[in-house]
Protein backbone atom coordinates (compact mmCIF):
# COMPACT_ATOMS: atom_id res chain seq x y z
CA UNK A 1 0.00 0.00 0.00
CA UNK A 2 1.23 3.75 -0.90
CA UNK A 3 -0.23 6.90 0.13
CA UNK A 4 0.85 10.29 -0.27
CA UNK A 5 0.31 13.78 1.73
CA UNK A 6 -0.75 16.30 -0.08
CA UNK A 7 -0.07 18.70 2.92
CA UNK A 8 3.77 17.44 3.98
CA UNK A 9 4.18 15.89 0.53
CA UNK A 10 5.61 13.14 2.52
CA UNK A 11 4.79 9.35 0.81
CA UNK A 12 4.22 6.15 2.80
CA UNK A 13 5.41 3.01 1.57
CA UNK A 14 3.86 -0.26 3.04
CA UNK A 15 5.50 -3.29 2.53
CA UNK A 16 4.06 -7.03 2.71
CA UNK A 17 5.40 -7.83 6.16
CA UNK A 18 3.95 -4.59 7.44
CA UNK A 19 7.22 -2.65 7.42
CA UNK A 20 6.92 0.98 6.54
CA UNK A 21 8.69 3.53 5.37
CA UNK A 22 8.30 6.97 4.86
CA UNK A 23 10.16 9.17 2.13
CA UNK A 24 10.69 13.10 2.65
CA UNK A 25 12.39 14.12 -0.48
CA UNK A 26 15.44 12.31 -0.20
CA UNK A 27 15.28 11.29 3.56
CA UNK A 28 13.33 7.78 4.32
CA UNK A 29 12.29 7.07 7.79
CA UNK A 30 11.51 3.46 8.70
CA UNK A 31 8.55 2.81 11.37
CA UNK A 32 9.14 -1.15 11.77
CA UNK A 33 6.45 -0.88 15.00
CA UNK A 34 3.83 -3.20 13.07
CA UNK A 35 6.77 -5.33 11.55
CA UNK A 36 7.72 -6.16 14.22
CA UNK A 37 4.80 -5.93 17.06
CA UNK A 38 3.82 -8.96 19.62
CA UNK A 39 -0.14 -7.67 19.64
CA UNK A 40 -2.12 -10.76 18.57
CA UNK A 41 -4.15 -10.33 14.89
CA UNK A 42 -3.89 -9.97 11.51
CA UNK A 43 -1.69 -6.94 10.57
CA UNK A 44 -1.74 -6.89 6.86
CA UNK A 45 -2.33 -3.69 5.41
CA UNK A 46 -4.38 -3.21 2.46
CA UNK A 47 -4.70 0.18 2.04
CA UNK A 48 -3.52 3.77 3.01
CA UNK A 49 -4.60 7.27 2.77
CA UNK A 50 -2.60 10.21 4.64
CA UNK A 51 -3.25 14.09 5.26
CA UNK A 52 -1.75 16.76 7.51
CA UNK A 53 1.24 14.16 8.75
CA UNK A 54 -1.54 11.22 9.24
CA UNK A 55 -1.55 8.35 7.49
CA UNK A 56 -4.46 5.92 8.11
CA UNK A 57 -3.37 2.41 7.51
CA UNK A 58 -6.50 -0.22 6.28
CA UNK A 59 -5.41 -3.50 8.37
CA UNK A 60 -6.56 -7.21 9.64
CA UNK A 61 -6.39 -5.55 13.03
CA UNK A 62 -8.70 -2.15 12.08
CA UNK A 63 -7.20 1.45 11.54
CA UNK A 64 -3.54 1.81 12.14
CA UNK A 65 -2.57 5.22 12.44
CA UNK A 66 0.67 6.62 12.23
CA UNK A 67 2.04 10.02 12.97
CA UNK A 68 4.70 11.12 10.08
CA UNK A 69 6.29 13.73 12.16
CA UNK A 70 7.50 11.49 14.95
CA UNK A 71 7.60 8.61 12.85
CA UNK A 72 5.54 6.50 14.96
CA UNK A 73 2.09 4.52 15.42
CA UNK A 74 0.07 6.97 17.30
CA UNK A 75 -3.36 4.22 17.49
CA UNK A 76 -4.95 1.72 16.65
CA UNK A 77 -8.41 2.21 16.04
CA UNK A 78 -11.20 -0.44 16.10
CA UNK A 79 -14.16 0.29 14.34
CA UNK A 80 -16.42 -2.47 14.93
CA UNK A 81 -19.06 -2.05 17.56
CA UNK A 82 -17.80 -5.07 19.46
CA UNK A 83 -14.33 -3.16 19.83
CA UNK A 84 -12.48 -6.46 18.02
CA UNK A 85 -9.06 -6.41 16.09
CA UNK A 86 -11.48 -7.42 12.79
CA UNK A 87 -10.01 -6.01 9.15
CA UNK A 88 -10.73 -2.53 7.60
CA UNK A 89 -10.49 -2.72 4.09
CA UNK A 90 -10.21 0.80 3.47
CA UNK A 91 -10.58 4.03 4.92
CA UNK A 92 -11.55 7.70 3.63
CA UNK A 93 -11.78 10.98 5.01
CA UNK A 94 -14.79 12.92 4.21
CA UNK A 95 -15.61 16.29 5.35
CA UNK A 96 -16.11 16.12 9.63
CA UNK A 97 -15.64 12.16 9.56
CA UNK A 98 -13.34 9.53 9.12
CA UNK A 99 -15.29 6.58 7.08
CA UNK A 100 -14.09 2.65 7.11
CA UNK A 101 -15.36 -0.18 5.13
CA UNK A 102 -15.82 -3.45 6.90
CA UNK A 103 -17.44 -6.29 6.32
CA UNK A 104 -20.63 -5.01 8.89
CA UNK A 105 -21.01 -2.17 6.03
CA UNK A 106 -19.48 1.52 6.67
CA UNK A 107 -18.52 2.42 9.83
CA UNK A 108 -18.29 6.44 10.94
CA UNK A 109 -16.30 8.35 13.22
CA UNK A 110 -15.74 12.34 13.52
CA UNK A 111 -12.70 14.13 13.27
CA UNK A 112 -13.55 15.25 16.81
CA UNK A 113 -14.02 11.81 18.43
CA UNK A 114 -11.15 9.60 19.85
CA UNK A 115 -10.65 6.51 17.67
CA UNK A 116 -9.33 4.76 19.96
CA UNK A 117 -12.52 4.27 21.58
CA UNK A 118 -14.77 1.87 19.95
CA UNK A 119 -18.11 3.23 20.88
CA UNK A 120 -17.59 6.39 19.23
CA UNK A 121 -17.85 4.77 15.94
CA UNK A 122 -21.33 4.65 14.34
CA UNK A 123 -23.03 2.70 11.52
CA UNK A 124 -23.16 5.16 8.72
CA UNK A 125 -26.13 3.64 7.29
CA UNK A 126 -27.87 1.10 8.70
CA UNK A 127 -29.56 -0.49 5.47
CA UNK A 128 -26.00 -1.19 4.28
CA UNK A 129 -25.05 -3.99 6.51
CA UNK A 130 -23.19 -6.27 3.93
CA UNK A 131 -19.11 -6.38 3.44
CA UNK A 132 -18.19 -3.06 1.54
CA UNK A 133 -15.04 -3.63 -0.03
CA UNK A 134 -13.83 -0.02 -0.16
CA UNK A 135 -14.31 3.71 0.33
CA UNK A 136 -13.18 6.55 -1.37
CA UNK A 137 -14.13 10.03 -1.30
CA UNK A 138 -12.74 13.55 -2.48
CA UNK A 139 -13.94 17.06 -0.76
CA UNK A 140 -17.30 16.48 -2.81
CA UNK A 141 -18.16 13.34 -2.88
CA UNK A 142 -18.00 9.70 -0.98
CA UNK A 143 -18.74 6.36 -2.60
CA UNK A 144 -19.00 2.82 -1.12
CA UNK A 145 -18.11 -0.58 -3.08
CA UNK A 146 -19.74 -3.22 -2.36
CA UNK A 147 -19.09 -6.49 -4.94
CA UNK A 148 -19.72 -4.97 -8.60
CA UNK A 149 -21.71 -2.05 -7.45
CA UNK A 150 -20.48 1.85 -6.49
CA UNK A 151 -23.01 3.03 -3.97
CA UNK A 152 -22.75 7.50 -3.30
CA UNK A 153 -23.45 8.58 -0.11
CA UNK A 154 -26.03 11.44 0.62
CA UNK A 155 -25.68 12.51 4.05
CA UNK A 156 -28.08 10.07 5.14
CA UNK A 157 -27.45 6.42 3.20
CA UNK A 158 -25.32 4.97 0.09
CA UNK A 159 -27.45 4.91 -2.40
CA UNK A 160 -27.00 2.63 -5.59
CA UNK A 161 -24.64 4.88 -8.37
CA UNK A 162 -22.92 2.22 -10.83
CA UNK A 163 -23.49 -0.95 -11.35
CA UNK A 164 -19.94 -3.08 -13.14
CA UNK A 165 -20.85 -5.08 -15.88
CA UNK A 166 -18.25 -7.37 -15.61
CA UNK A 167 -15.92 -7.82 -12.12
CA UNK A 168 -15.21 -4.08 -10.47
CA UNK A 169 -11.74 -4.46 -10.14
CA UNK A 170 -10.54 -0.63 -9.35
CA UNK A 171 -11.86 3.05 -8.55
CA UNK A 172 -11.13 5.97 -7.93
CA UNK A 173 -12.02 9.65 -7.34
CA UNK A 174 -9.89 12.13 -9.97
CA UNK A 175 -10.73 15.90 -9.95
CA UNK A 176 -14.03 15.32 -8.90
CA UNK A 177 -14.65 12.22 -10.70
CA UNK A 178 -15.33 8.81 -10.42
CA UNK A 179 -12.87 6.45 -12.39
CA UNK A 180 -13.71 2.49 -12.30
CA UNK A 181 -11.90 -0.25 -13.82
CA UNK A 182 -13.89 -3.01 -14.73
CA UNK A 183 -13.11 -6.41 -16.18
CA UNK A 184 -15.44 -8.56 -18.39
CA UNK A 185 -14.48 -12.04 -20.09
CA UNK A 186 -10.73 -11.18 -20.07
CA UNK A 187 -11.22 -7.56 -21.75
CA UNK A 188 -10.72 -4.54 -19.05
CA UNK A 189 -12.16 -0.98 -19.26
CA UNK A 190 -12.75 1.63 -17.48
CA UNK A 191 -15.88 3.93 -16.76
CA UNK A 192 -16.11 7.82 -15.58
């Protein structure tokens, strides 16, 4: 997984076996912390997103979050309203909130809320209860996958946007709008 901050232009790099590292024009930092941690659980990461010397790591364990100025894991955030170290596929930050996809649907959290405390996540809509694969958003707009279908959030729920003909096998959010790679009997494409 790669992320970059568009605020520190700082990139993090995260390796298979968890190791990061994080480049600052010619300088890289390594943070082995999740390399190399004893805490029980899956801590693969899938995903990352960073902003303002954040980055939010997706992970088997929930939201890893590491502080790029002190080159450190500041938390480790679990979403799930049990409070258990169960994956986060992906995460997005969208307006107030801080949105991860599990596989109990979308899970919320405000900028102003502590992470670290389970119960201070909420169900962002509670007629999407199913595994959503990913999240993405931009300052306009925040979408859901779930399987071959792009749901768009509108304050309230995700409502159905896209629908992949063939297997939805990448998207993203470009100046405002929504790229996604499909694939269909061998042949790819992609959709805006």
């Amino acid at each position: 997984a790669m992320a970059q901050d568009s605020v520190s232009g700082k990139t993090v790099v995260v390796f298979r076996n968890s190791n990061v590292d994080v480049l600052d024009g010619d300088k890289t930092t390594n943070i082995p912390d999740i390399r190399i941690s004893n805490a029980p659980g899956d801590k693969s990461v899938s995903r990352a997103i960073a902003h303002n010397n954040t980055a939010w790591l997706s992970a088997g364990v929930g939201v890893i979050v590491l502080d790029l100025n002190r080159a450190e894991v500041k938390a480790t955030w679990r979403p799930y309203a049990s409070g258990a170290p169960l994956p986060v596929y992906s995460v997005a930050l969208y307006k107030d909130s801080i949105y991860a996809a599990t596989r109990d649907g979308v899970r919320k959290l405000s900028n102003k809320d502590d992470g670290s405390n389970f119960q201070n996540w909420q169900t962002a809509d509670a007629a999407l209860t199913t595994t959503v694969d990913h999240v993405l958003a931009d300052a306009s707009q925040l979408f859901a996958i779930t399987g071959n279908q792009v749901r768009k959030w509108d304050g309230v729920r995700f409502n159905p946007f896209f629908t992949a003909s063939g297997q939805l096998v990448s998207a993203d959010v470009s100046n405002g709008q929504l790229l996604v790679g499909q694939s269909q009997n061998g042949r790819g494409s992609v959709v805006q």
